[in-house]
N, C-alpha and C. Protein backbone atom coordinates (compact mmCIF):
# COMPACT_ATOMS: atom_id res chain seq x y z
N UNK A 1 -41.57 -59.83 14.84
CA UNK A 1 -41.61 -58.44 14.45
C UNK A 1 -40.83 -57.55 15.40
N UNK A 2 -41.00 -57.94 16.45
CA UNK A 2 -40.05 -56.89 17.70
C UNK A 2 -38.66 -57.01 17.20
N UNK A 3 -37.55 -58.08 16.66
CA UNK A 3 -36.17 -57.66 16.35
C UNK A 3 -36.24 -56.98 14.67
N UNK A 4 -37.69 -56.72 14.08
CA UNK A 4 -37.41 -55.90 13.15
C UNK A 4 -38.26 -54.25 13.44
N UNK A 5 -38.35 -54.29 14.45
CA UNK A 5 -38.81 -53.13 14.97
C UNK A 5 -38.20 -51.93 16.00
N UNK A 6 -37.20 -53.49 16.55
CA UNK A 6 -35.56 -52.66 17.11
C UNK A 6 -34.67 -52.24 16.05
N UNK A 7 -34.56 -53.21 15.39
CA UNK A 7 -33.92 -52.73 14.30
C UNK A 7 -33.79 -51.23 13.22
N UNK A 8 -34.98 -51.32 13.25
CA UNK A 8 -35.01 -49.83 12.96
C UNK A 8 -35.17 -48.85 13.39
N UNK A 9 -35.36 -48.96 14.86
CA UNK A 9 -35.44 -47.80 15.78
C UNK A 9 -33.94 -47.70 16.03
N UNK A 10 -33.56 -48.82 15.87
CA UNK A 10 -31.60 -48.52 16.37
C UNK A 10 -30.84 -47.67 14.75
N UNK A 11 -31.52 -48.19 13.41
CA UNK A 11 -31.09 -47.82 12.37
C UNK A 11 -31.28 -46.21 12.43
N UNK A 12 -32.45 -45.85 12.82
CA UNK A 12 -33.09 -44.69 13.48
C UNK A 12 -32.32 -43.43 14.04
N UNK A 13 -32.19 -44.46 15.17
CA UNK A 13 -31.54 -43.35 15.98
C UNK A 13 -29.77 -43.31 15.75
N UNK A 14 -29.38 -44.08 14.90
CA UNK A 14 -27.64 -44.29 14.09
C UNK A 14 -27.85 -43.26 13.08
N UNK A 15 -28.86 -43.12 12.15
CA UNK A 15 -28.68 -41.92 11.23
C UNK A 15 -29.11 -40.70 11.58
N UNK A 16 -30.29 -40.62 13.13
CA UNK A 16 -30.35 -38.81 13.72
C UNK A 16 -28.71 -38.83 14.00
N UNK A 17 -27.99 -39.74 14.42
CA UNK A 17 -26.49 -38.87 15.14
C UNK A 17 -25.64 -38.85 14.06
N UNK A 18 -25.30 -39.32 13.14
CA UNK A 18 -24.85 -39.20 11.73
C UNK A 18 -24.83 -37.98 11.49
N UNK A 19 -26.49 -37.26 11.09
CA UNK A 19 -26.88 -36.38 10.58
C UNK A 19 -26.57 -34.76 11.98
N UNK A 20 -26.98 -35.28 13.01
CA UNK A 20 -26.49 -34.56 14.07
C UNK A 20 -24.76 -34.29 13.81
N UNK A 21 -23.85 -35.12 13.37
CA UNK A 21 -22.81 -35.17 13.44
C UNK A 21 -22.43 -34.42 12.31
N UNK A 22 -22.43 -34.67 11.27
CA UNK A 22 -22.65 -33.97 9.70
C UNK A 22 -22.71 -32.49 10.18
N UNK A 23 -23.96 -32.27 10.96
CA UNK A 23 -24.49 -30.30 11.20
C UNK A 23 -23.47 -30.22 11.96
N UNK A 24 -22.93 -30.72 12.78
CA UNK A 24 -22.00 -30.30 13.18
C UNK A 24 -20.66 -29.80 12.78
N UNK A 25 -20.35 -30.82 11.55
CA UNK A 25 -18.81 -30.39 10.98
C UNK A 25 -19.11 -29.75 9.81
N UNK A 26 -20.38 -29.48 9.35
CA UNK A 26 -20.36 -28.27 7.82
C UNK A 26 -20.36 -26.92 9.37
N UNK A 27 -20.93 -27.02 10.31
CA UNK A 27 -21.28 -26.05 11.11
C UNK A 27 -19.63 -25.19 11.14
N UNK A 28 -18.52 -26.08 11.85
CA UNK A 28 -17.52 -26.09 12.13
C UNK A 28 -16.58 -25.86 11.03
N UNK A 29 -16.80 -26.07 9.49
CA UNK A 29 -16.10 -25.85 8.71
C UNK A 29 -16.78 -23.95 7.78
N UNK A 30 -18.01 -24.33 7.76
CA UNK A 30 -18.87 -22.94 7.90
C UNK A 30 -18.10 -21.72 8.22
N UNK A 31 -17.58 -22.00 9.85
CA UNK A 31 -16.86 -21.02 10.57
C UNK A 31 -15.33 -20.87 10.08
N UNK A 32 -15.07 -21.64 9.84
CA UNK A 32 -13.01 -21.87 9.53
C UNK A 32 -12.99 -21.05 8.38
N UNK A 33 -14.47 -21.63 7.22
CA UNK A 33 -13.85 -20.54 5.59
C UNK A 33 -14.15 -19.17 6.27
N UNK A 34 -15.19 -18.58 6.66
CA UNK A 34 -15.57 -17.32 7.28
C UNK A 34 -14.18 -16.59 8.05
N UNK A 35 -13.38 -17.54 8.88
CA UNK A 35 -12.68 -16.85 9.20
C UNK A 35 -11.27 -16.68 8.40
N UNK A 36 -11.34 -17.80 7.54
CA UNK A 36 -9.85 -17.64 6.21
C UNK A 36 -10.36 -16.93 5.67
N UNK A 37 -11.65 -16.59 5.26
CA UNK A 37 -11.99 -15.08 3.91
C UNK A 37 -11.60 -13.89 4.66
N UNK A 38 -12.18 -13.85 5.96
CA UNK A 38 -11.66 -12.15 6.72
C UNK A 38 -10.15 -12.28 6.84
N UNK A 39 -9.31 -13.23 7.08
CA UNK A 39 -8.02 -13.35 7.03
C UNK A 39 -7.22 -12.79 6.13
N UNK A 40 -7.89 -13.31 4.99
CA UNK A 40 -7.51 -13.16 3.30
C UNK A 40 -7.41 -11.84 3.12
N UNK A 41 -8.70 -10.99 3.24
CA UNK A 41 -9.17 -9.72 3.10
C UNK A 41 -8.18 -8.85 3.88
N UNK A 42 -7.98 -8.93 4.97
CA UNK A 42 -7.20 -8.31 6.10
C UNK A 42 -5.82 -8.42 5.04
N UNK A 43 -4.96 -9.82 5.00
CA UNK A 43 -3.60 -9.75 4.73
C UNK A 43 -3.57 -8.54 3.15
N UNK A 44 -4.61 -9.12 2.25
CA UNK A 44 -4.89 -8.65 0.98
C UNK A 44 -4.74 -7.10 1.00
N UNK A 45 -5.35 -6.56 2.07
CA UNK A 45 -5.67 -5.16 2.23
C UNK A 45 -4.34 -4.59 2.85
N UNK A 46 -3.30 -5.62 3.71
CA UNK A 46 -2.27 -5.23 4.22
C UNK A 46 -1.22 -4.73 3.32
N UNK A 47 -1.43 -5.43 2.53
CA UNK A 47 -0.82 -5.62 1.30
C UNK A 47 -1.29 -4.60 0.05
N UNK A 48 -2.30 -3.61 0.61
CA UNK A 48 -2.67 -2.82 -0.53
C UNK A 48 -2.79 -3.02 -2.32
N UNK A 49 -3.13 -4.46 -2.11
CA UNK A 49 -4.18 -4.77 -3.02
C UNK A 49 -5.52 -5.83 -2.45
N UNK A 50 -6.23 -5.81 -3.77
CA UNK A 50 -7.37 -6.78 -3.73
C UNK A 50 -8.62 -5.91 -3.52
N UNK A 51 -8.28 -4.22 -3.26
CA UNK A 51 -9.46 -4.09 -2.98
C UNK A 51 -10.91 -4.17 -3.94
N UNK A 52 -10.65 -4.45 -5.60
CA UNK A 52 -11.60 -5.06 -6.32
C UNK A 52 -11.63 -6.24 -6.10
N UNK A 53 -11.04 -7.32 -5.76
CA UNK A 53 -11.13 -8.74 -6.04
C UNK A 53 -12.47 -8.74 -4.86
N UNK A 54 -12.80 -10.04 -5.59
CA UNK A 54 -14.05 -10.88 -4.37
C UNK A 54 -13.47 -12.32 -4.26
N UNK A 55 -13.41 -12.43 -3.24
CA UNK A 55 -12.78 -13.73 -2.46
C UNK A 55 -13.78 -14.90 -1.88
N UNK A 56 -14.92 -14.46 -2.29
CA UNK A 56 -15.57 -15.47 -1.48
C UNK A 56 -16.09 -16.85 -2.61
N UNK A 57 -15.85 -17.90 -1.93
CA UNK A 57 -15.55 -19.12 -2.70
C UNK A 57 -16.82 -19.52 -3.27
């Protein structure tokens, strides 16, 4: 029972860092659209249009 009890403590602790890893890159991509929508908005507005459009995806 102990190499099926490592086993899943190792399976365990392989999918907390997965999932740790995952929050990390929606976290990181989260931030990138946030900052291409204010980008958008900014050039859009530079550009004196868009101010009806909605840009957010």
């Amino acid at each position: 029972m102990d190499g099926i009890s490592a086993s899943i403590a190792q399976y365990s602790m392989d999918m907390a860092q997965v999932k740790a890893q995952s929050q990390a890159q929606v976290s990181m991509l989260k931030n990138v659209m946030e900052l291409q929508e204010t980008s958008m908005e900014q050039l859009l507005a530079s550009m004196g249009v868009g101010a009806g459009l909605n840009v957010q995806a």
